[in-house]
Protein backbone atom coordinates (compact mmCIF):
# COMPACT_ATOMS: atom_id res chain seq x y z
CA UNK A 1 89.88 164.08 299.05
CA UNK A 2 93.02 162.46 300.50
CA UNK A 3 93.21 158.81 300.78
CA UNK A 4 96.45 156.33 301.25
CA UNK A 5 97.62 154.88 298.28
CA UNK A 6 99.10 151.66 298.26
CA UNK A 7 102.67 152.57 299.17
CA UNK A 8 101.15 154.31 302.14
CA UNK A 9 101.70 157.83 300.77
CA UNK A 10 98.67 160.31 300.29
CA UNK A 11 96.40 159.50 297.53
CA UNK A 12 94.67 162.90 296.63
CA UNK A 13 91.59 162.17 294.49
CA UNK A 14 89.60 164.67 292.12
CA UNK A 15 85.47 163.73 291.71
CA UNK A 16 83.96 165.63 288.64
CA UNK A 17 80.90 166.32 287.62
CA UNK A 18 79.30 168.66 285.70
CA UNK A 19 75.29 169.03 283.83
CA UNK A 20 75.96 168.34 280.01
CA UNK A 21 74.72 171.09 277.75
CA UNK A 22 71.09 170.72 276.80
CA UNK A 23 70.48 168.06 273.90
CA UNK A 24 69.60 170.16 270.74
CA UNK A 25 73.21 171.89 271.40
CA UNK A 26 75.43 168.83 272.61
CA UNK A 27 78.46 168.07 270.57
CA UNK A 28 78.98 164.99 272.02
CA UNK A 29 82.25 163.34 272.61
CA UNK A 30 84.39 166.18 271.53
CA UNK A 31 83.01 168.33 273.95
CA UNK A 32 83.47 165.95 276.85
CA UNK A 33 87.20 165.37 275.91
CA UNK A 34 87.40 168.66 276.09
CA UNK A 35 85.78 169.09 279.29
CA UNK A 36 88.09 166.06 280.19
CA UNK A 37 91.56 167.66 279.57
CA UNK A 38 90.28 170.62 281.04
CA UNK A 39 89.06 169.04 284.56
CA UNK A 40 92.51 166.67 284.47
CA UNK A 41 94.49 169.90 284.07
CA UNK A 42 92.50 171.48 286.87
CA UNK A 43 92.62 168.18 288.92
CA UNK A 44 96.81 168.45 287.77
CA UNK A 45 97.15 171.81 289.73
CA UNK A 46 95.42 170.92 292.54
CA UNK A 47 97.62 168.39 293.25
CA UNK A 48 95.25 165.07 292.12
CA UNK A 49 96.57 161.64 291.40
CA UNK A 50 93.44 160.18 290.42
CA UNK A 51 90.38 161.90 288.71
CA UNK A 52 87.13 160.13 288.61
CA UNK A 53 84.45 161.02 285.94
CA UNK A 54 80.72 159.72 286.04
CA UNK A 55 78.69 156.83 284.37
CA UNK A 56 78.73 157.72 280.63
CA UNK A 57 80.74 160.30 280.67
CA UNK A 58 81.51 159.42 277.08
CA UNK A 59 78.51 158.73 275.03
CA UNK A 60 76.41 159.90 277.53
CA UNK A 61 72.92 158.48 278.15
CA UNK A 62 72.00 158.62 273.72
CA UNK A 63 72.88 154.88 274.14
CA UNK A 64 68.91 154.90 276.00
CA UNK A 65 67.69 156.36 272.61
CA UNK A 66 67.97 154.98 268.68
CA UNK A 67 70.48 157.53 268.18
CA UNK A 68 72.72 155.63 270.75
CA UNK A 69 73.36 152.61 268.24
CA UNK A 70 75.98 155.02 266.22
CA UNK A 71 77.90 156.15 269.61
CA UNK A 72 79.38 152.85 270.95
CA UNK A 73 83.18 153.18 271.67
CA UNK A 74 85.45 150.40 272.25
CA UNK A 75 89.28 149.82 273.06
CA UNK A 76 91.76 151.60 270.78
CA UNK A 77 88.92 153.78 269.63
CA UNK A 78 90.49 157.39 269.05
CA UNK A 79 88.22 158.67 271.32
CA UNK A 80 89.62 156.21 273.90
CA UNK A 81 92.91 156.38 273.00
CA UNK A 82 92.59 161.02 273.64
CA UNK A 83 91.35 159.85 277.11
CA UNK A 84 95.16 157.69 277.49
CA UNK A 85 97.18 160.46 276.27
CA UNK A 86 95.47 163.57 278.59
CA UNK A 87 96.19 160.92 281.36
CA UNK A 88 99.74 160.76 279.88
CA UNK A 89 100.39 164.42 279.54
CA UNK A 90 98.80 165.62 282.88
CA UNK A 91 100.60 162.55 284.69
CA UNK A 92 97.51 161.91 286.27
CA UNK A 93 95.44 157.91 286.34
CA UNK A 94 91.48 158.28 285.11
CA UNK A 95 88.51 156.45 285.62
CA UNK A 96 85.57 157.26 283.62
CA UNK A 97 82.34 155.45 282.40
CA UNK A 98 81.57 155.30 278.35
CA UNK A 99 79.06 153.48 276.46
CA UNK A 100 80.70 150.71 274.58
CA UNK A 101 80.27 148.92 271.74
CA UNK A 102 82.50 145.53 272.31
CA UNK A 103 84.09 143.94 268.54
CA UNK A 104 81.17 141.14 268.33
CA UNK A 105 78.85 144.65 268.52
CA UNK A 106 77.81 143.87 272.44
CA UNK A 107 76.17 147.31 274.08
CA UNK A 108 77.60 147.67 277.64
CA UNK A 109 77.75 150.84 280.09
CA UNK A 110 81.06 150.62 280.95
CA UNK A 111 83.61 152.30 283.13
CA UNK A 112 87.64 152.39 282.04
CA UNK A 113 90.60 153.25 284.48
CA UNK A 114 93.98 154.43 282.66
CA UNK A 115 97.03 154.92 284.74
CA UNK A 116 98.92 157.92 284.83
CA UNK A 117 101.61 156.56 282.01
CA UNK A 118 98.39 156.45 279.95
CA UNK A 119 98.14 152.46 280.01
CA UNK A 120 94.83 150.60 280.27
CA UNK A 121 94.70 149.39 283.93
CA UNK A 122 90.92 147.92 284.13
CA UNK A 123 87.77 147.69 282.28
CA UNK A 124 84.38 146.86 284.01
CA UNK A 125 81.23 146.12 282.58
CA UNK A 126 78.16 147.47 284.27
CA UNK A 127 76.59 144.08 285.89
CA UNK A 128 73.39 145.09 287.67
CA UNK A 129 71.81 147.27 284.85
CA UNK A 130 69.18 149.55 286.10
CA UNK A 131 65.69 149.69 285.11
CA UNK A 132 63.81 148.75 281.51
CA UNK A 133 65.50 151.49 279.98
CA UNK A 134 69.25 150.36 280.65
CA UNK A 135 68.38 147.04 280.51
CA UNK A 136 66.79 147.53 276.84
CA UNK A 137 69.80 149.32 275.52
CA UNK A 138 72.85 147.26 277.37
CA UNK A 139 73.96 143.63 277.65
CA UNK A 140 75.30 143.04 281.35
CA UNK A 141 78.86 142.84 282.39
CA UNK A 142 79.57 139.14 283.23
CA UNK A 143 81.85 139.66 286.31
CA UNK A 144 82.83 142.31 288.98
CA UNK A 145 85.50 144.83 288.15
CA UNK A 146 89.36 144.15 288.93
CA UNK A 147 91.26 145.26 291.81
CA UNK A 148 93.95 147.07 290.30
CA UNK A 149 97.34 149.29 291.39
């Protein structure tokens, strides 16, 4: 979809989603950096300046289970820092949701917007969790995301 950025030029935006593979076969966050790099370079040809990802795309919903405790992710992670540099080398901003763990070991369902230079532009903690579930497994966000550029 094409939207105005700020400067007034065209803002073309690329929304992707896709069904994980089914539990007993899911290789977790290597396979959705893959799937990331490959939907930014897709997103890249078609002329996208911003690609948008859904809730959890990294770390998925495990952080609902036990088995979630182990996948938290946090700022600087690796896996965080591979989402900065495919935004770097496609030239292209992301905004994606991940489950993270913050450094005083906080659970949060977070979402994470890198510019196109592969810089951290925003981070926003989920604050109206959803049900027992997400409210078992997360603390909420204490504010409302940024406006950012």
């Amino acid at each position: 979809q094409n939207l105005s950025a700020m400067d007034g030029s065209d803002l073309r935006v690329a929304l992707w989603q896709q069904k994980p593979p089914p539990r007993s076969s899911d290789p977790g966050i290597d396979w959705a950096l893959k799937a990331l790099d490959e939907a930014a370079a897709a997103a890249q040809d078609q002329g996208a300046r911003l690609l948008i990802l859904p809730e959890l795309f990294l770390g998925g919903y495990r952080a609902l289970s036990e088995a979630g405790e182990a996948c938290g992710l946090r700022e600087g992670s690796p896996s965080i820092d591979r989402v900065a540099s495919i935004a770097r080398a496609h030239h292209l901003a992301i905004v994606l949701g991940f489950f993270e763990r913050s450094a005083n070991g906080q659970l949060y369902n977070s979402a994470l917007a890198v510019d196109e230079d592969g810089r951290l532009a925003a981070l926003y903690r989920k604050t109206h969790l959803f049900g027992s579930a997400e409210k078992a497994a997360f603390s909420p966000g204490e504010r409302l995301g940024p406006i950012f550029e």
